[in-house]
N, C-alpha and C. Protein backbone atom coordinates (compact mmCIF):
# COMPACT_ATOMS: atom_id res chain seq x y z
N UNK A 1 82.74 56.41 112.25
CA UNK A 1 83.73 55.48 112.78
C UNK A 1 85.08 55.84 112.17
N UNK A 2 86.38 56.06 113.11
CA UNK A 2 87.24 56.30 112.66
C UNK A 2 88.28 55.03 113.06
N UNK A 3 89.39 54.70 112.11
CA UNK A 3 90.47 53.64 112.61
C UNK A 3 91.81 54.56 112.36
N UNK A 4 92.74 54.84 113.34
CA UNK A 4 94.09 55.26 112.94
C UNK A 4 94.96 54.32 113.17
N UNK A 5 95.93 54.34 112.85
CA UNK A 5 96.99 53.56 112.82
C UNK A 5 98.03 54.25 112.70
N UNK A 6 99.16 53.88 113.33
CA UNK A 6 100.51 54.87 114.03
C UNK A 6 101.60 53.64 114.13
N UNK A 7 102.83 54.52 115.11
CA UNK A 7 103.96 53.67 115.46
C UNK A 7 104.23 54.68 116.95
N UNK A 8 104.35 53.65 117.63
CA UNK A 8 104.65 54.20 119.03
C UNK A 8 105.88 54.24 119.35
N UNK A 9 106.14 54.68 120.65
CA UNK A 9 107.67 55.32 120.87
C UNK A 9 108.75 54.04 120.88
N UNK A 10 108.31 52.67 121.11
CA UNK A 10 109.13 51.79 120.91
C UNK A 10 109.42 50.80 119.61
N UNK A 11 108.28 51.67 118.39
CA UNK A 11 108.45 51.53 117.43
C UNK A 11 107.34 49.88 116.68
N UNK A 12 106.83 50.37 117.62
CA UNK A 12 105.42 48.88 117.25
C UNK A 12 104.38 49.97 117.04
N UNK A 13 103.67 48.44 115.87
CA UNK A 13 102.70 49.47 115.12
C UNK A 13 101.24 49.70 116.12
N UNK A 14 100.71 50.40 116.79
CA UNK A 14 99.25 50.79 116.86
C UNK A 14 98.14 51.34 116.34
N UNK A 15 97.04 50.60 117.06
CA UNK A 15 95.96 50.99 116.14
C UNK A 15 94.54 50.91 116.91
N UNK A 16 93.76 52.32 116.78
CA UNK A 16 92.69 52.83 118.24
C UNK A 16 91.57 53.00 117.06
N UNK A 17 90.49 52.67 117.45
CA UNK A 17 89.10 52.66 116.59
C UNK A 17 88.73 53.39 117.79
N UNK A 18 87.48 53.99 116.88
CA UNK A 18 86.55 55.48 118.14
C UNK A 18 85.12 55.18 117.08
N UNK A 19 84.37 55.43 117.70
CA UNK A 19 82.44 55.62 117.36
C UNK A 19 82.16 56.59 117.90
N UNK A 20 81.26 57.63 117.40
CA UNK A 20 80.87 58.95 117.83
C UNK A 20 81.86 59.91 118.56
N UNK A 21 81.69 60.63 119.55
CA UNK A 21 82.46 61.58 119.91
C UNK A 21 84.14 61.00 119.69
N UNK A 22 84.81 60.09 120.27
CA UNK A 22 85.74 59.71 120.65
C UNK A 22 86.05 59.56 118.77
N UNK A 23 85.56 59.13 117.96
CA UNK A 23 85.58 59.18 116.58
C UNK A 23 86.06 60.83 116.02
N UNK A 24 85.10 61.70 116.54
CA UNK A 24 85.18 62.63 116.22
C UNK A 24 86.88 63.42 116.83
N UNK A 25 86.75 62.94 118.10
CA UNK A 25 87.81 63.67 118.64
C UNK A 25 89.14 63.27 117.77
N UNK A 26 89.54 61.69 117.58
CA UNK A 26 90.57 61.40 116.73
C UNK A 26 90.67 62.22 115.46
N UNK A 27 89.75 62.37 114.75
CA UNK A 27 89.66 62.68 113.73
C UNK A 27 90.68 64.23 113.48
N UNK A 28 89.55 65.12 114.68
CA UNK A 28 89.80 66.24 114.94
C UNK A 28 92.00 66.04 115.06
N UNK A 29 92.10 65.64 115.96
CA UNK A 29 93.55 65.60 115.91
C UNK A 29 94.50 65.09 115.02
N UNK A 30 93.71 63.98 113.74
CA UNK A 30 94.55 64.28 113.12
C UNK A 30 94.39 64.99 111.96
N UNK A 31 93.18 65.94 111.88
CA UNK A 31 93.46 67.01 110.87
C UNK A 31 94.13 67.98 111.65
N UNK A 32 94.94 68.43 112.91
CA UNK A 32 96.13 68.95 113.47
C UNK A 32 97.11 68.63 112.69
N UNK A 33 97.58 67.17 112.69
CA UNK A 33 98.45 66.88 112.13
C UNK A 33 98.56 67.32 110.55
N UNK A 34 97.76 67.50 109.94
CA UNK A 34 97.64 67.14 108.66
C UNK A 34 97.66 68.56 108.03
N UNK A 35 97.19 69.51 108.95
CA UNK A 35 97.12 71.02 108.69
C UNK A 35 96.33 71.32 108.29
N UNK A 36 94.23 70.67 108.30
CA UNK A 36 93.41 70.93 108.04
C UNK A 36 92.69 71.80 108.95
N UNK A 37 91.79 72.62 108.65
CA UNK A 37 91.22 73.60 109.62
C UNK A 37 89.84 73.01 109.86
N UNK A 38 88.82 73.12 111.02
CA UNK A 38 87.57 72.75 111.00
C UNK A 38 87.06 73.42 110.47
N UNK A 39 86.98 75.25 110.04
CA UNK A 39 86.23 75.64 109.02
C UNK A 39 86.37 75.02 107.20
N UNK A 40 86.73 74.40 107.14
CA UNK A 40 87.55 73.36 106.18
C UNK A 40 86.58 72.45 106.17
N UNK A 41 86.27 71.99 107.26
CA UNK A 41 85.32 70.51 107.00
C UNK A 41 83.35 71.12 106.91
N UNK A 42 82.79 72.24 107.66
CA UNK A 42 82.23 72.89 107.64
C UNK A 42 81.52 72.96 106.47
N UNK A 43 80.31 73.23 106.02
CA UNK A 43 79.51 73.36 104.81
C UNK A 43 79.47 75.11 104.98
N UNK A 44 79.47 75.53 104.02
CA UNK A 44 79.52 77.07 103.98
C UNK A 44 78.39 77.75 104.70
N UNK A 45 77.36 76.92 104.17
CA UNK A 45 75.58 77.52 104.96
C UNK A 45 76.43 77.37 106.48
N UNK A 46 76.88 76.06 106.89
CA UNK A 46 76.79 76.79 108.50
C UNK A 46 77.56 77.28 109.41
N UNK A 47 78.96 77.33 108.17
CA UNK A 47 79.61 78.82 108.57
C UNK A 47 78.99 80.06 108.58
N UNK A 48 78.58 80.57 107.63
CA UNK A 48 77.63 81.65 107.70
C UNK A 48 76.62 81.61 109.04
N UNK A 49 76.06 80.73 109.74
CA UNK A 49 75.55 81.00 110.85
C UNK A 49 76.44 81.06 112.09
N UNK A 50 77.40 80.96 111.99
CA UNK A 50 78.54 81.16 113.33
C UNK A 50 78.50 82.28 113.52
N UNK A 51 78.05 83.04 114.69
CA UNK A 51 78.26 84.53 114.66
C UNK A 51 79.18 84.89 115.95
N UNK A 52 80.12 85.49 115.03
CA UNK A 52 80.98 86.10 115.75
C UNK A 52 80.92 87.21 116.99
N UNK A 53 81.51 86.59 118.19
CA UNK A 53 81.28 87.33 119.55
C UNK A 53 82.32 88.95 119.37
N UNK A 54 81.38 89.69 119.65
CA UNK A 54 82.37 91.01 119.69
C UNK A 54 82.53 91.32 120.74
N UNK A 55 83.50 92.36 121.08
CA UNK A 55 84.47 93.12 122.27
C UNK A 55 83.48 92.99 123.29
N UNK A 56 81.97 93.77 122.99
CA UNK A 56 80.91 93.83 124.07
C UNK A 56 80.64 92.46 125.23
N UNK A 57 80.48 91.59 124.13
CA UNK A 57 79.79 90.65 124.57
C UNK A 57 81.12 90.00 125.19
N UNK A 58 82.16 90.14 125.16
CA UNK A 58 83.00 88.90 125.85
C UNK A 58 83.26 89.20 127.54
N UNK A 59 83.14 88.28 128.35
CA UNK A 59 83.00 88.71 129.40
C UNK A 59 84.43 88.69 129.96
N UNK A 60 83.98 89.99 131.27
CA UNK A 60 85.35 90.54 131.62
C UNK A 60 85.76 90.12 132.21
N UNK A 61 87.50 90.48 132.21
CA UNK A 61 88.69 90.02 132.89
C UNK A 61 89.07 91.30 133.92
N UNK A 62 89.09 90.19 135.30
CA UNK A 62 89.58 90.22 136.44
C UNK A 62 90.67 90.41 136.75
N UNK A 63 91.75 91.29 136.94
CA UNK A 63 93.35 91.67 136.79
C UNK A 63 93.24 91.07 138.51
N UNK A 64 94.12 90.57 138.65
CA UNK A 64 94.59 90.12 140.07
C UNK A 64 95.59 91.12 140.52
N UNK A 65 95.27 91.84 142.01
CA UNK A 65 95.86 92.78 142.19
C UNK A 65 97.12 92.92 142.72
């Protein structure tokens, strides 16, 4: 469960609660703000299982002629 709290463009205070995804998504944006990375929040074990897509595997691009 996340609660943020802000000031909107007419300068009143707001404030948006989220549960699960919609939780997550706030969150996510404001470690944007904040300059946190998601490999940051990540436990190391399951970084180490992220495996990185190489040149091969990425599928190809279509040049429009």
């Amino acid at each position: 469960r996340v609660v943020a709290k802000g000031i909107n463009r007419r300068g009143k205070e707001v404030r948006i609660k989220g549960d699960g995804l919609l939780s997550r998504a706030i969150q996510h944006e404001i470690d944007h703000l904040d300059g946190v990375l998601f490999t940051s929040r990540v436990n190391e074990g399951t970084l180490r299982e992220i495996e990185t897509v190489s040149d091969a595997e990425e599928p190809d691009v279509v040049q429009a002629v």
